[in-house]
Protein backbone atom coordinates (compact mmCIF):
# COMPACT_ATOMS: atom_id res chain seq x y z
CA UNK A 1 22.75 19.39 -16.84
CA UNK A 2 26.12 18.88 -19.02
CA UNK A 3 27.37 20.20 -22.00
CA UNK A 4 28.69 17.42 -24.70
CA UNK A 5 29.80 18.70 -27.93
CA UNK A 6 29.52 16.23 -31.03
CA UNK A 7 30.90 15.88 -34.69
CA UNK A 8 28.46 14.88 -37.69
CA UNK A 9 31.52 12.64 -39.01
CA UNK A 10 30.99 13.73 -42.64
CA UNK A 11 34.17 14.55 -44.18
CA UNK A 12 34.26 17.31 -46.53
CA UNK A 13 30.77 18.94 -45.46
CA UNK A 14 30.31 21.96 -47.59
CA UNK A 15 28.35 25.08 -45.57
CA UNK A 16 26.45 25.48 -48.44
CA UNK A 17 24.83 22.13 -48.46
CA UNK A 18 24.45 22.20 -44.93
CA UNK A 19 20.68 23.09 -44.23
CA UNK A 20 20.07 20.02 -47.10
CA UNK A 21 22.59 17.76 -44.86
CA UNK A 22 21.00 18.40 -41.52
CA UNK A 23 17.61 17.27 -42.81
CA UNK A 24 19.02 14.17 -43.92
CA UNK A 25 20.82 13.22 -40.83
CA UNK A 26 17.09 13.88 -38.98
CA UNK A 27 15.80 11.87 -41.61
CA UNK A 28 18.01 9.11 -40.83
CA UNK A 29 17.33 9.84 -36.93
CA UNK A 30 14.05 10.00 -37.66
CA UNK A 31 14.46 5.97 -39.85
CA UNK A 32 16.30 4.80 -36.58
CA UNK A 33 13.26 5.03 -33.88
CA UNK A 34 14.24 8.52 -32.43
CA UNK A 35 11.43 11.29 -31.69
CA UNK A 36 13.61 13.99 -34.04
CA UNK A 37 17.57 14.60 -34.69
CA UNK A 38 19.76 13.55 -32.14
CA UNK A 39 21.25 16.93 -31.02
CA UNK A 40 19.68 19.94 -29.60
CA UNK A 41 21.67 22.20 -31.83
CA UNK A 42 23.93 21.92 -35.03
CA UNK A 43 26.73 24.38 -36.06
CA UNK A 44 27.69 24.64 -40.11
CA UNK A 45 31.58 25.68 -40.78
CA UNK A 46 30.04 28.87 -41.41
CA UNK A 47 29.54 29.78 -37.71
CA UNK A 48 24.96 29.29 -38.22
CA UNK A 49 23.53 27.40 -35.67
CA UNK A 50 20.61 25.28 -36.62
CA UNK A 51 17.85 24.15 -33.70
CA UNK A 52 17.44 20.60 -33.45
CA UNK A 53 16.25 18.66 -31.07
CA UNK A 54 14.10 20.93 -28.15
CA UNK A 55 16.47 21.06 -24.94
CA UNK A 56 13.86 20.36 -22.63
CA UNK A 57 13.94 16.33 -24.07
CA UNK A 58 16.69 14.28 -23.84
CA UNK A 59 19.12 13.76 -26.76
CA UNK A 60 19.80 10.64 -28.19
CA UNK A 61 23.60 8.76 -29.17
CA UNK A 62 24.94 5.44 -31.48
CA UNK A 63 26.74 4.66 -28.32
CA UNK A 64 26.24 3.35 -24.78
CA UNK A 65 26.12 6.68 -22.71
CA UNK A 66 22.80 7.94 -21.55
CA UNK A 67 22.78 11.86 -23.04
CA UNK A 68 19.81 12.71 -20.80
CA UNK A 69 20.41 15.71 -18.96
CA UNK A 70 23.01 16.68 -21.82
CA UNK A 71 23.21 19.55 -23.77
CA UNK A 72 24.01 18.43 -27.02
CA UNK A 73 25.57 20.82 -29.98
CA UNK A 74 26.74 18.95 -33.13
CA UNK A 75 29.34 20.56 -35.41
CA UNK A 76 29.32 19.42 -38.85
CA UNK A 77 31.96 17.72 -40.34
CA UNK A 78 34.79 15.21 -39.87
CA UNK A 79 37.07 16.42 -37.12
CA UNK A 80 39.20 13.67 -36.99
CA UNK A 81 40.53 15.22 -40.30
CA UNK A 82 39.35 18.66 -40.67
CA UNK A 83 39.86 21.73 -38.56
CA UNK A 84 36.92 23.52 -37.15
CA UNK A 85 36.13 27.12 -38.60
CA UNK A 86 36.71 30.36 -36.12
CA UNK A 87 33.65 31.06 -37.15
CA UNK A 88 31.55 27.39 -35.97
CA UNK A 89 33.70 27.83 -32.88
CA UNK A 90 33.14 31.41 -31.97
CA UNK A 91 29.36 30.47 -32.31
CA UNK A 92 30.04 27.58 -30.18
CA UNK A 93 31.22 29.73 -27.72
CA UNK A 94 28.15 31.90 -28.13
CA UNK A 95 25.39 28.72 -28.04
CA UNK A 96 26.93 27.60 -24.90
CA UNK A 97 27.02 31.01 -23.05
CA UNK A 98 23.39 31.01 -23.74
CA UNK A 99 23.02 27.79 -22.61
CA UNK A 100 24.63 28.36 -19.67
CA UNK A 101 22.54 31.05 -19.01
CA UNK A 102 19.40 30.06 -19.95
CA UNK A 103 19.58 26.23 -18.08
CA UNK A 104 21.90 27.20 -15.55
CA UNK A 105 24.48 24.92 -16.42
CA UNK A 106 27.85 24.84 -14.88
CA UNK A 107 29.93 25.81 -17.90
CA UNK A 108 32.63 23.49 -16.07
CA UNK A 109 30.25 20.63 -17.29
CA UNK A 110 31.53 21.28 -20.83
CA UNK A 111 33.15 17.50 -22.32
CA UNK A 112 33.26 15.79 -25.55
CA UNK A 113 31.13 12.49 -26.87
CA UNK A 114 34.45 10.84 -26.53
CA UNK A 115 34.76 11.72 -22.02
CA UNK A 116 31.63 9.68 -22.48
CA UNK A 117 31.77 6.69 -24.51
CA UNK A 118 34.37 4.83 -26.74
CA UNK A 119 34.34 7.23 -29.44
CA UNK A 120 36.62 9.52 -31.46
CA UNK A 121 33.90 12.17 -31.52
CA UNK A 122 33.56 14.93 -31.53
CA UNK A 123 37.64 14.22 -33.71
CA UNK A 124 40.94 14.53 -32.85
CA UNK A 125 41.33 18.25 -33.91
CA UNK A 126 38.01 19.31 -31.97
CA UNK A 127 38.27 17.78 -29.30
CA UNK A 128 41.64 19.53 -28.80
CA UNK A 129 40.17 22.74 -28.50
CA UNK A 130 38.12 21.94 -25.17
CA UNK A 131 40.26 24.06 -22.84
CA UNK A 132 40.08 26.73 -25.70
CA UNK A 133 36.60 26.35 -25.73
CA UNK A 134 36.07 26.43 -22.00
CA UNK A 135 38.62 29.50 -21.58
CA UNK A 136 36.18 31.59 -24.35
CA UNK A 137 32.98 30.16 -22.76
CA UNK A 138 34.06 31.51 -18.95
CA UNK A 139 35.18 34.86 -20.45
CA UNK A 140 32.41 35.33 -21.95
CA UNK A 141 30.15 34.19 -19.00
CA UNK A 142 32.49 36.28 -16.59
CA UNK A 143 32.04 39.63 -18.16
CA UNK A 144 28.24 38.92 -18.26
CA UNK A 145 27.36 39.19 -21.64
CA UNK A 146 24.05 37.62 -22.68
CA UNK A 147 23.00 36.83 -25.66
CA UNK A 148 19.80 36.22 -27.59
CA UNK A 149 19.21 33.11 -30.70
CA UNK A 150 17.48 33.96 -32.53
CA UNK A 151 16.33 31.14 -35.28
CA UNK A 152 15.03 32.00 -38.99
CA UNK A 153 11.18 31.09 -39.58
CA UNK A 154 12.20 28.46 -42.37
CA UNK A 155 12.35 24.35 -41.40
CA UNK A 156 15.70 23.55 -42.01
């Protein structure tokens, strides 16, 4: 299994419309064939992680790689442009850590939509925080620290 982070692409995404948001881009999964969202998890500028898709079934893409056996976590908002909250990528960090953990994936697996396919996802200003990203994700994992989601009762 790999990790592949995305981008929703939506410019200006405001954390408190985000729960609304993330039901329309399902919705508009949902209009284009796909069994549910495209991503396994989401993560609002506000650092909450919303469950998507269920890990266990493949994810799905607009472009030509295959995302089975991918991890998928979407961050919302247009990266290309905007710069990601500490707080979406500390829980980053945390999502993956548990993902590692609880799939045993190799958190060296970690890579954008765009090491994939012909894509600016997951943006410009994202994507440059891989190595940050990875650096957190193998502290984290190296001074064994689990941790536990735990997801609210309501349907987002």
């Amino acid at each position: 299994m790999r990790i592949t982070y995305h981008h929703s692409a939506v410019a200006g995404a405001k954390v408190s419309g985000a729960p609304a948001r993330i039901r329309g881009y399902q919705a508009y999964h949902l209009d284009q064939g796909w069994p549910d969202i495209a991503y396994h998890f989401l993560i609002d500028q506000a650092g909450r992680i919303y469950q998507g898709r269920n890990p266990d079934a493949p994810g799905d893409t607009f472009t030509e790689y295959d995302p089975t056996g991918h991890f998928l976590v979407c961050f919302d908002g247009n990266f290309d442009s905007e710069t990601a909250s500490a707080e979406s990528v500390e829980a980053l960090v945390k999502m993956l850590a548990w993902g590692c953990q609880r799939y045993g994936i190799d958190p060296a697996t970690l890579g954008g939509h765009r090491d994939y396919a012909a894509t600016t996802c997951p943006g410009k200003n994202l994507y440059a925080l891989k190595a940050v990203i990875a650096q957190k994700l193998g502290e984290v994992l190296d001074s064994g620290t689990r941790y536990q989601l735990v997801f609210s009762d309501t349907p987002v």
